[in-house]
PDB file of N, CA and C in Angstrom:
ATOM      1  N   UNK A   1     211.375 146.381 239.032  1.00  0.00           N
ATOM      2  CA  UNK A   1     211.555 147.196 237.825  1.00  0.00           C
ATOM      3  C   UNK A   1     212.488 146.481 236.847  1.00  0.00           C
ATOM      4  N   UNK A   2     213.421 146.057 237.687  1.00  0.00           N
ATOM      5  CA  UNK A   2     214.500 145.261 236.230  1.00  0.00           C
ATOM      6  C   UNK A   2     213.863 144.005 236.220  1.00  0.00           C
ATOM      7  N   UNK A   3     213.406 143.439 236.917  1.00  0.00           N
ATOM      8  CA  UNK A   3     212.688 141.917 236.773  1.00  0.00           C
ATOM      9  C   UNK A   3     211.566 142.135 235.641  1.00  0.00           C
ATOM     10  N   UNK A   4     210.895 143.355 235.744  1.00  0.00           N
ATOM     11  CA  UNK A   4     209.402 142.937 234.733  1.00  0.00           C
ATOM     12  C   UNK A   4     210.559 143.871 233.247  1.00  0.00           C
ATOM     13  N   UNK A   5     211.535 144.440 233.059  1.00  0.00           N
ATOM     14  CA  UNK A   5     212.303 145.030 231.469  1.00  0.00           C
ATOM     15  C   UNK A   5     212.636 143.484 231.832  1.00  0.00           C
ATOM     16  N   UNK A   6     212.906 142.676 232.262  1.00  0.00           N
ATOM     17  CA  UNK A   6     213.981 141.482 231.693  1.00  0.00           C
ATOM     18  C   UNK A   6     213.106 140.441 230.898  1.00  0.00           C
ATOM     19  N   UNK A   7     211.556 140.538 231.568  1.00  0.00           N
ATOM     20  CA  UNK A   7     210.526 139.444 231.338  1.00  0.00           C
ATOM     21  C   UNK A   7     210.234 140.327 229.953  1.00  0.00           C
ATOM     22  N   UNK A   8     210.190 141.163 229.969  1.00  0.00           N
ATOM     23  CA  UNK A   8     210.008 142.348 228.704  1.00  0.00           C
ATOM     24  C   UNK A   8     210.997 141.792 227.577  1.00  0.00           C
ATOM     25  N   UNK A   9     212.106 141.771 227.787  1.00  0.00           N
ATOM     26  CA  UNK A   9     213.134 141.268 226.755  1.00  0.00           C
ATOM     27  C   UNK A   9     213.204 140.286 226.488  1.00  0.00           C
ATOM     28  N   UNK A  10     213.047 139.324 227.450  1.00  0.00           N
ATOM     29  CA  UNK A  10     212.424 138.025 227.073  1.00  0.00           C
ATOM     30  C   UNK A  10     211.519 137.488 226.278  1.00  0.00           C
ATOM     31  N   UNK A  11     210.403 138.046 226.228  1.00  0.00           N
ATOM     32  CA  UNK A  11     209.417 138.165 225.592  1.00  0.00           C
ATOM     33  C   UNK A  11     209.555 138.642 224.088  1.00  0.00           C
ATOM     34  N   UNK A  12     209.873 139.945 224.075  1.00  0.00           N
ATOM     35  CA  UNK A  12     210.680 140.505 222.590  1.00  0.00           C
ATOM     36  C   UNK A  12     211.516 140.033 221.932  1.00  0.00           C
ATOM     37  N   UNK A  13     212.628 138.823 222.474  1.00  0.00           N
ATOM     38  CA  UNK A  13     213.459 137.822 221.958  1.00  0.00           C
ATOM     39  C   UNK A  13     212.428 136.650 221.024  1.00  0.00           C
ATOM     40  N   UNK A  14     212.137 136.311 222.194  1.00  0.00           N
ATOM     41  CA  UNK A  14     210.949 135.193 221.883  1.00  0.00           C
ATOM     42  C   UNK A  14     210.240 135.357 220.760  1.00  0.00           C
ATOM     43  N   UNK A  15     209.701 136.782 220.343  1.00  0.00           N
ATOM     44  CA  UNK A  15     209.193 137.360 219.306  1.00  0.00           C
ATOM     45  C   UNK A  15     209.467 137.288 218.111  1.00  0.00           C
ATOM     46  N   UNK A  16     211.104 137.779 218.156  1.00  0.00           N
ATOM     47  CA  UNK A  16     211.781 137.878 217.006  1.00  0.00           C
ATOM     48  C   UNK A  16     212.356 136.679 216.815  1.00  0.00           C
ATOM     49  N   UNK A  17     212.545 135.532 217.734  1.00  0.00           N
ATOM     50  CA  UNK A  17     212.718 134.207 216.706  1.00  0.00           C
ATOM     51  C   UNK A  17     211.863 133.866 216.613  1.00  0.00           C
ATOM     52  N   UNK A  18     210.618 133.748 217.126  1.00  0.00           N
ATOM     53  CA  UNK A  18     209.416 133.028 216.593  1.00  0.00           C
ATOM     54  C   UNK A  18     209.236 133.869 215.175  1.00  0.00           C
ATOM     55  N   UNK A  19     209.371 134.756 215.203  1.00  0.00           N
ATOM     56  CA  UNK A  19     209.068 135.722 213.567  1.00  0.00           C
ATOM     57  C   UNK A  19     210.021 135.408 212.587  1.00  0.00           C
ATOM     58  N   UNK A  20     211.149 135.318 212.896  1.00  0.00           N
ATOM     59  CA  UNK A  20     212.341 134.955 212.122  1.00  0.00           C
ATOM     60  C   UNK A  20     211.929 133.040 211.702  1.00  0.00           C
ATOM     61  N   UNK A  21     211.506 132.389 212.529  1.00  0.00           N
ATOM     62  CA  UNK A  21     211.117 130.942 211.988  1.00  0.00           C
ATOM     63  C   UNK A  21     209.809 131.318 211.357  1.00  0.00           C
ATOM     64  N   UNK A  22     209.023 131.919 211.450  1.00  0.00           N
ATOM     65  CA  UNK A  22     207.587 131.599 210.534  1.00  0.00           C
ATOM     66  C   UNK A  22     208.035 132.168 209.459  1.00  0.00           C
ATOM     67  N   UNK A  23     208.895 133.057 209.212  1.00  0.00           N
ATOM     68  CA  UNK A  23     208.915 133.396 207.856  1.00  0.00           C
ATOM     69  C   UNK A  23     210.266 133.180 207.425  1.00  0.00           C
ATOM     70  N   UNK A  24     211.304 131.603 207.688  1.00  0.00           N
ATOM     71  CA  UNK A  24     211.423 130.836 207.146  1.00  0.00           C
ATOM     72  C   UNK A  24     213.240 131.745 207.733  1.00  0.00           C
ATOM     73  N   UNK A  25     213.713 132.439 207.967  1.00  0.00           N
ATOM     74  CA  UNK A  25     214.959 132.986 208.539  1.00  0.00           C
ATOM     75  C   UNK A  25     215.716 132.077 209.543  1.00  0.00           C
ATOM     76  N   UNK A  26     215.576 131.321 209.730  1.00  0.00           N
ATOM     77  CA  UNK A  26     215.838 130.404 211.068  1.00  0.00           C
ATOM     78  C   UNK A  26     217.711 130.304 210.728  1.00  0.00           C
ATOM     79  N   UNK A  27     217.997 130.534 209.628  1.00  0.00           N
ATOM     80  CA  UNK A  27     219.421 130.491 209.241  1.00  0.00           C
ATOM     81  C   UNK A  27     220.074 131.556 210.047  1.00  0.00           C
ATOM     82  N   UNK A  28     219.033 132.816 209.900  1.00  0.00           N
ATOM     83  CA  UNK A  28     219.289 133.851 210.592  1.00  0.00           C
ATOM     84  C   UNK A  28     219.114 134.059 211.929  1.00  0.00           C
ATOM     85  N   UNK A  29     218.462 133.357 212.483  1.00  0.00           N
ATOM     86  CA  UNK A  29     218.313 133.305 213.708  1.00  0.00           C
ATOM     87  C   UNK A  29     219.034 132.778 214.328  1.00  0.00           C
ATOM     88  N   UNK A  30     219.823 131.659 214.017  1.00  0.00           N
ATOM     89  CA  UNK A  30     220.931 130.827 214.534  1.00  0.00           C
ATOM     90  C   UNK A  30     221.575 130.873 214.350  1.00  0.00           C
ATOM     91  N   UNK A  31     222.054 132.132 213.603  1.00  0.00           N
ATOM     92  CA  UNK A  31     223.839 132.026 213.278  1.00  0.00           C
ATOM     93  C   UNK A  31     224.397 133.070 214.323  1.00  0.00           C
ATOM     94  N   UNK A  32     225.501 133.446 213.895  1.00  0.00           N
ATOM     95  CA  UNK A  32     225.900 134.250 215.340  1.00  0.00           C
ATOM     96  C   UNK A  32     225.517 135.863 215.309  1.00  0.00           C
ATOM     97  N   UNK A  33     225.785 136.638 214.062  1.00  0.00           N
ATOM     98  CA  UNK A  33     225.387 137.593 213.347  1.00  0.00           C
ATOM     99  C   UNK A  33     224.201 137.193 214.121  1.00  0.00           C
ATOM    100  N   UNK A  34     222.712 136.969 213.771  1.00  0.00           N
ATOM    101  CA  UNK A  34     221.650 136.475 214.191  1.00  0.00           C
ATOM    102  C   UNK A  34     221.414 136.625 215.679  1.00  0.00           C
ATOM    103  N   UNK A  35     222.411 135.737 216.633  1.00  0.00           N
ATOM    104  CA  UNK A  35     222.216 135.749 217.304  1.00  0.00           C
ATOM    105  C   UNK A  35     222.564 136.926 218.420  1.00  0.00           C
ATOM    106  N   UNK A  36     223.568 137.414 217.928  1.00  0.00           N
ATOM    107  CA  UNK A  36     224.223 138.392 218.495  1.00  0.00           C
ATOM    108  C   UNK A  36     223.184 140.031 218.604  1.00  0.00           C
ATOM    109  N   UNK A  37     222.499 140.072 217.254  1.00  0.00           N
ATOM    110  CA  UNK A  37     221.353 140.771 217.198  1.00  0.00           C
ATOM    111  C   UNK A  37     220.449 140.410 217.819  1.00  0.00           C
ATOM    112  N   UNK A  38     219.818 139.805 218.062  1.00  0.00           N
ATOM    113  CA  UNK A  38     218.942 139.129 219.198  1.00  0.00           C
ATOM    114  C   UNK A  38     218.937 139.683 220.864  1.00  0.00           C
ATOM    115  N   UNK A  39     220.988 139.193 221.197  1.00  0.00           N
ATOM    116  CA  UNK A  39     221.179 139.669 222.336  1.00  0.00           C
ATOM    117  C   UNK A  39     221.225 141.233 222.456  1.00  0.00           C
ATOM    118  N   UNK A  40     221.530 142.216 221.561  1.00  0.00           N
ATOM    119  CA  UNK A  40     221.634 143.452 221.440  1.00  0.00           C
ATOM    120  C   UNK A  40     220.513 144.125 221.743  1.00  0.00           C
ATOM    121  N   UNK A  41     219.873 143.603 221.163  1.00  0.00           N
ATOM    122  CA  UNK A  41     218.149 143.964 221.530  1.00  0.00           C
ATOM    123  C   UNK A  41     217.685 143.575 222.736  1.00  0.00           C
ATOM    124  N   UNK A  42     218.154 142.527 223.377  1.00  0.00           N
ATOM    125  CA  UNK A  42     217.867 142.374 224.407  1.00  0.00           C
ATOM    126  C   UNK A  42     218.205 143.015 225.733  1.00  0.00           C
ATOM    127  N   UNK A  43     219.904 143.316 225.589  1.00  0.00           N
ATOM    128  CA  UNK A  43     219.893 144.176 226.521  1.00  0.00           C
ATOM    129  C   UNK A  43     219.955 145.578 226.051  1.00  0.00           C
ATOM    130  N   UNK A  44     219.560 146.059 225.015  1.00  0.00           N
ATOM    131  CA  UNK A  44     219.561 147.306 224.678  1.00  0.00           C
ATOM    132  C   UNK A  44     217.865 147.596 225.855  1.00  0.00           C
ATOM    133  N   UNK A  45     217.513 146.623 225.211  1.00  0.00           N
ATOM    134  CA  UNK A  45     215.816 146.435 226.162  1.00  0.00           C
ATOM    135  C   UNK A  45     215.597 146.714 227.640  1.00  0.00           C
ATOM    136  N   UNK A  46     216.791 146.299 228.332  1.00  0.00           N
ATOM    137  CA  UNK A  46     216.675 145.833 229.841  1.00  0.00           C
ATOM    138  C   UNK A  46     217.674 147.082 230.313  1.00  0.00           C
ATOM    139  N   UNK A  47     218.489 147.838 229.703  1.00  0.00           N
ATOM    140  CA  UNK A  47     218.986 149.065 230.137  1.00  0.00           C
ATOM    141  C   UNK A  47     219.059 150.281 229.772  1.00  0.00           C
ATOM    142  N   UNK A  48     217.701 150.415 228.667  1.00  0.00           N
ATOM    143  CA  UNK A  48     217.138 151.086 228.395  1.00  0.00           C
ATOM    144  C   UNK A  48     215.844 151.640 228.926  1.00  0.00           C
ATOM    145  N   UNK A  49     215.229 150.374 229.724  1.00  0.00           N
ATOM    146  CA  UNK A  49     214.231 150.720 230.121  1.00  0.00           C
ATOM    147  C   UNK A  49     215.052 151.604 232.025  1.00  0.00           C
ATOM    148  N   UNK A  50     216.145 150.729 232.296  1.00  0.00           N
ATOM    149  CA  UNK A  50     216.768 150.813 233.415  1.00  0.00           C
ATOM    150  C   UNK A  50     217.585 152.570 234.088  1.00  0.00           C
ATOM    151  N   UNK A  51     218.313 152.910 232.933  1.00  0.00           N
ATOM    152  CA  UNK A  51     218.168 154.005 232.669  1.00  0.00           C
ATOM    153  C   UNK A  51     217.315 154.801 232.183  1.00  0.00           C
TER     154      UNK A  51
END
């Protein structure tokens, strides 16, 4: 159950920088702001689904 939310968040990360580089954000994606949103989502993802 937490193994397939983690591959889940993984995936949804993956998403949002691949989306953030095609439409040219990559500033945003790599900065820390950026990145920090990224991780938020990520485990908002994995203990959300957990709880």
């Amino acid at each position: 159950m937490l193994l397939r939310s983690f591959v889940e968040a993984a995936m949804l990360s993956m998403v949002l920088i691949l989306a953030g580089i095609a439409f040219g954000a990559n500033d945003m994606v790599f900065s820390p702001m950026g990145f920090g949103a990224i991780l938020v989502t990520f485990f908002l993802e994995i203990f959300g689904n957990r709880w």
